[in-house]
C-alpha atoms as a PDB file:
ATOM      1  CA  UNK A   1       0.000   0.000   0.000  1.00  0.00           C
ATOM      2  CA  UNK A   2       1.152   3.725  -1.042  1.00  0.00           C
ATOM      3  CA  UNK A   3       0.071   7.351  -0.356  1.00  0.00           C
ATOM      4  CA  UNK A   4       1.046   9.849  -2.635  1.00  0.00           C
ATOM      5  CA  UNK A   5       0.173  13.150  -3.243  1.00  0.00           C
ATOM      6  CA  UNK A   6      -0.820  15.006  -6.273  1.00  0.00           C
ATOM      7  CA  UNK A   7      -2.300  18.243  -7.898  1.00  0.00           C
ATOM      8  CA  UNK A   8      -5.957  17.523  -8.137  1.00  0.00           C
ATOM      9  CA  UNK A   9      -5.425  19.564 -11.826  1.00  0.00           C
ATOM     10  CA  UNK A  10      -3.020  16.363 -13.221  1.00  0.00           C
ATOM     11  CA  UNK A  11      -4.649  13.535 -15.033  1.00  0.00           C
ATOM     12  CA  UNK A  12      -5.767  10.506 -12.752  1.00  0.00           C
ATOM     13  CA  UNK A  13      -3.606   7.626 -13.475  1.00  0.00           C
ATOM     14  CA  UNK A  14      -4.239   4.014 -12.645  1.00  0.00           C
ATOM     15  CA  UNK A  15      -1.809   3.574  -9.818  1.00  0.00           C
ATOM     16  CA  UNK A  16      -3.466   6.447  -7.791  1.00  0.00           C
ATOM     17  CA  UNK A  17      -5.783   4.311  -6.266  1.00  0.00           C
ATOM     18  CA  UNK A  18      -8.584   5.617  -4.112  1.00  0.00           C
ATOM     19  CA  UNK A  19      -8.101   9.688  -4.967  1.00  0.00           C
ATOM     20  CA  UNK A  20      -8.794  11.628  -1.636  1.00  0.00           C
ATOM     21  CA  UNK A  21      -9.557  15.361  -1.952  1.00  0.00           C
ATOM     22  CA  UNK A  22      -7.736  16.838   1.113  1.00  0.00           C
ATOM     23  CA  UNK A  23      -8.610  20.690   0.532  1.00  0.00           C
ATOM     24  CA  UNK A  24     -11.732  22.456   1.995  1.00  0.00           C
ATOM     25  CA  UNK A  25     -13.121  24.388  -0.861  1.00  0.00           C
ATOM     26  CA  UNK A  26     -13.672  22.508  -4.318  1.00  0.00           C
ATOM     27  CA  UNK A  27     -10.922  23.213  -6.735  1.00  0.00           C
ATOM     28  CA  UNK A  28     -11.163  26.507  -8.971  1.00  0.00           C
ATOM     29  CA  UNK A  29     -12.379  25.594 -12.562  1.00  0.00           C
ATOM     30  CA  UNK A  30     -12.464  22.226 -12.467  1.00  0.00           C
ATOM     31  CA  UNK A  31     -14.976  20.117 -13.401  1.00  0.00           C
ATOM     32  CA  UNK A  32     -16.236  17.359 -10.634  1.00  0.00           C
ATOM     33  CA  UNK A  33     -16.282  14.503 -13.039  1.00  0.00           C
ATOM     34  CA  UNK A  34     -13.353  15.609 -14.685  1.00  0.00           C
ATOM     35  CA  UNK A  35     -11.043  15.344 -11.330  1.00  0.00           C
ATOM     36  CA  UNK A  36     -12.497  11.960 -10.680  1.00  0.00           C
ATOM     37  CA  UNK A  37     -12.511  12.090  -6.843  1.00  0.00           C
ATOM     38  CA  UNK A  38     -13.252   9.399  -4.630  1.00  0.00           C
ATOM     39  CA  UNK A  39     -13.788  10.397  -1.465  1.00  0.00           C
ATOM     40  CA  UNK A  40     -13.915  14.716   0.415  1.00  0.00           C
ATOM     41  CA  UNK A  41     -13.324  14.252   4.316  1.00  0.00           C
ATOM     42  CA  UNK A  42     -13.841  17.724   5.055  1.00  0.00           C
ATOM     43  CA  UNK A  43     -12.945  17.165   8.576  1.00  0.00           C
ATOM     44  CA  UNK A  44      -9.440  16.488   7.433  1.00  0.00           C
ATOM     45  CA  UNK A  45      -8.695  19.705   6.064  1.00  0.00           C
ATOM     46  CA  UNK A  46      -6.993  22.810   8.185  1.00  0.00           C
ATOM     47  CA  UNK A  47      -8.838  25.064   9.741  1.00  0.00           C
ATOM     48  CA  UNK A  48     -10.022  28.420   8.246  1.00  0.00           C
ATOM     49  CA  UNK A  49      -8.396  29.990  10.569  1.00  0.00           C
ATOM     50  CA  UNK A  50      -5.057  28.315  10.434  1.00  0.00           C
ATOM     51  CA  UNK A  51      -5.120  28.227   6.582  1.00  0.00           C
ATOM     52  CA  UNK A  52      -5.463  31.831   6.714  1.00  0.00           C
ATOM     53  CA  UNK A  53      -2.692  32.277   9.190  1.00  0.00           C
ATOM     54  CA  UNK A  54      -0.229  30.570   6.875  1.00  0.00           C
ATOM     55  CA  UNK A  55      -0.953  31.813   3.927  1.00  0.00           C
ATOM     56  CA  UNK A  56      -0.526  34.970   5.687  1.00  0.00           C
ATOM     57  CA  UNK A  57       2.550  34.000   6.200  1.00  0.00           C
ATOM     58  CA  UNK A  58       2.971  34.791   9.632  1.00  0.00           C
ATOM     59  CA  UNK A  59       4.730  31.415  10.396  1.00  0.00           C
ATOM     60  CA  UNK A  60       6.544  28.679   9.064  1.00  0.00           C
ATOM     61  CA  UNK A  61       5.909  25.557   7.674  1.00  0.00           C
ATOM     62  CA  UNK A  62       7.297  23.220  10.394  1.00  0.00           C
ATOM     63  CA  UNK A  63       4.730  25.724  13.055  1.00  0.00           C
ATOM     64  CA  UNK A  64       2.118  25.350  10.228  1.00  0.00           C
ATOM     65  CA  UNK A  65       2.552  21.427  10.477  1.00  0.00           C
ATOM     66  CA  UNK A  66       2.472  21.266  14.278  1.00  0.00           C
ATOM     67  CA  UNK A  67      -0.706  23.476  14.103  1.00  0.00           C
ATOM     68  CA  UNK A  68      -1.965  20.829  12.018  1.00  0.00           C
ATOM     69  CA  UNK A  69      -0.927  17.938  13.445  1.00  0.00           C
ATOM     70  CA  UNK A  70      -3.306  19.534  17.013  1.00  0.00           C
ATOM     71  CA  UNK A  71      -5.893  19.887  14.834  1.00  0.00           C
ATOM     72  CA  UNK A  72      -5.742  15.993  13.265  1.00  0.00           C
ATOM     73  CA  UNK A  73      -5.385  14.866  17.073  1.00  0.00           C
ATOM     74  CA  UNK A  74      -9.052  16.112  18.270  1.00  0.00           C
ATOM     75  CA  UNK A  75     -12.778  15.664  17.224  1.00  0.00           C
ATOM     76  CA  UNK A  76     -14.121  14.870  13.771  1.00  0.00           C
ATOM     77  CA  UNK A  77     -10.789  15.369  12.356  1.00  0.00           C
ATOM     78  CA  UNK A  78      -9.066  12.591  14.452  1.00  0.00           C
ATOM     79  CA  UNK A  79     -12.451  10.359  13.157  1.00  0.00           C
ATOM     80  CA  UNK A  80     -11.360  11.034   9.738  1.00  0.00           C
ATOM     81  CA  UNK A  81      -7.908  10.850  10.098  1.00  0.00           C
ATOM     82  CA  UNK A  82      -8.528   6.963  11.357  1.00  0.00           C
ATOM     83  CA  UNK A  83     -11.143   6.483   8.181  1.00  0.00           C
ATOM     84  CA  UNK A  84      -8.446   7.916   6.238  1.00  0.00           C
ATOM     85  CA  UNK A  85      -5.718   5.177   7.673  1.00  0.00           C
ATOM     86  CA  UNK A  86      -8.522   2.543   6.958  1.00  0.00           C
ATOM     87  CA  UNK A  87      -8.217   3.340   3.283  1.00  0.00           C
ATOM     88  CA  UNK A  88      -4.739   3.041   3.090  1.00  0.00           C
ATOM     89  CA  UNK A  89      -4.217  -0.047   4.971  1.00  0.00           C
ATOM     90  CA  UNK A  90      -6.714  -1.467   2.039  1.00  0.00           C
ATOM     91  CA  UNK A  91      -4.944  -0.271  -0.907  1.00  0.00           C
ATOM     92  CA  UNK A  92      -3.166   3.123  -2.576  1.00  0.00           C
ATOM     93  CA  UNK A  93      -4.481   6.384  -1.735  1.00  0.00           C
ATOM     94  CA  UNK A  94      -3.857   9.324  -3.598  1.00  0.00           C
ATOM     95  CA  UNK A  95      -3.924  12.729  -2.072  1.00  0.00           C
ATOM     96  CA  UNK A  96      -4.933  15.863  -3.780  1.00  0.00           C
ATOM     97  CA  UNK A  97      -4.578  19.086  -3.536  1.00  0.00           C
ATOM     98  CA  UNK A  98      -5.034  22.619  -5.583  1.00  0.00           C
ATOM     99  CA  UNK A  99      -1.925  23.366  -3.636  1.00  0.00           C
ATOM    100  CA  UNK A 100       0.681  24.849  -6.394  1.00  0.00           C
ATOM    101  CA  UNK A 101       3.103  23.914  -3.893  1.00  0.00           C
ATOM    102  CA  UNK A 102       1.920  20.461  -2.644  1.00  0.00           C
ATOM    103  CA  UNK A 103       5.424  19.705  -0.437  1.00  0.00           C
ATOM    104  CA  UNK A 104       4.752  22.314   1.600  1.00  0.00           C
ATOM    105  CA  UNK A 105       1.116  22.076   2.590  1.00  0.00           C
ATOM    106  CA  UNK A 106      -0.873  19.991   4.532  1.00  0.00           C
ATOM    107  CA  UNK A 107      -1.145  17.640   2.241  1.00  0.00           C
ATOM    108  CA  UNK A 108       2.285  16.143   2.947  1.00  0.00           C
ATOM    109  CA  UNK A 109       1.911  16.532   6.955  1.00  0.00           C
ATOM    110  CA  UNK A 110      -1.263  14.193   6.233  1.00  0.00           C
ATOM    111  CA  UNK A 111       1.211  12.027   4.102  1.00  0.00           C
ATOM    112  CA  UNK A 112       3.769  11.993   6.720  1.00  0.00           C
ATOM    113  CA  UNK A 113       1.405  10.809   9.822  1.00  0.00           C
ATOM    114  CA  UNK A 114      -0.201   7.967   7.409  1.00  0.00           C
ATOM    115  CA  UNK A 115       2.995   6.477   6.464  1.00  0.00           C
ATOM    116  CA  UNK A 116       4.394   6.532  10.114  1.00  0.00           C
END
């Protein structure tokens, strides 16, 4: 079993498995059939508020991840997280993201706790 991330824009490939949308707000101009998406947890994504803050940028990306990381650790989000790691232990999961940068968003902090 694998978890990868990619850009929700790129082509779905064969190998990506179940595709999990990990961002809160759909996409801009794209299509919902067109970026073939299996499953949303909503729960999963940052808060507004911290997605704000680091966009901001008022903080780095290691405090952004730790932020994170609180957030995964409580409530619905901690619920999802374990759905999430459900899905992986069956099979590959793809991650996407709208992120233009997806190594440095949460994304990869969401790779980094499923793979541990």
């Amino acid at each position: 079993m694998s978890v990868r991330v990619r850009r929700v824009y790129d082509p779905a490939e064969p190998e990506d498995g179940v595709r999990v949308l990990v961002d809160r707000l759909w996409p801009r101009g794209l299509a919902k059939d067109a970026a073939r998406v299996d499953e949303w947890p909503k729960a999963l994504t940052p808060s507004t508020e911290l997605r704000r803050w680091y966009h901001a940028g008022e903080g780095s990306y290691e405090e952004f991840a730790e932020r994170y990381e609180a957030e995964l650790a409580a409530g619905e989000a901690a619920g999802a997280l374990d759905s999430l790691r459900d899905l992986v232990r069956e099979g590959d999961v793809t991650l996407l993201t709208a992120s233009k940068t997806p190594e440095r968003s949460h994304a990869t902090v969401l790779t980094r706790l499923l793979e541990g």
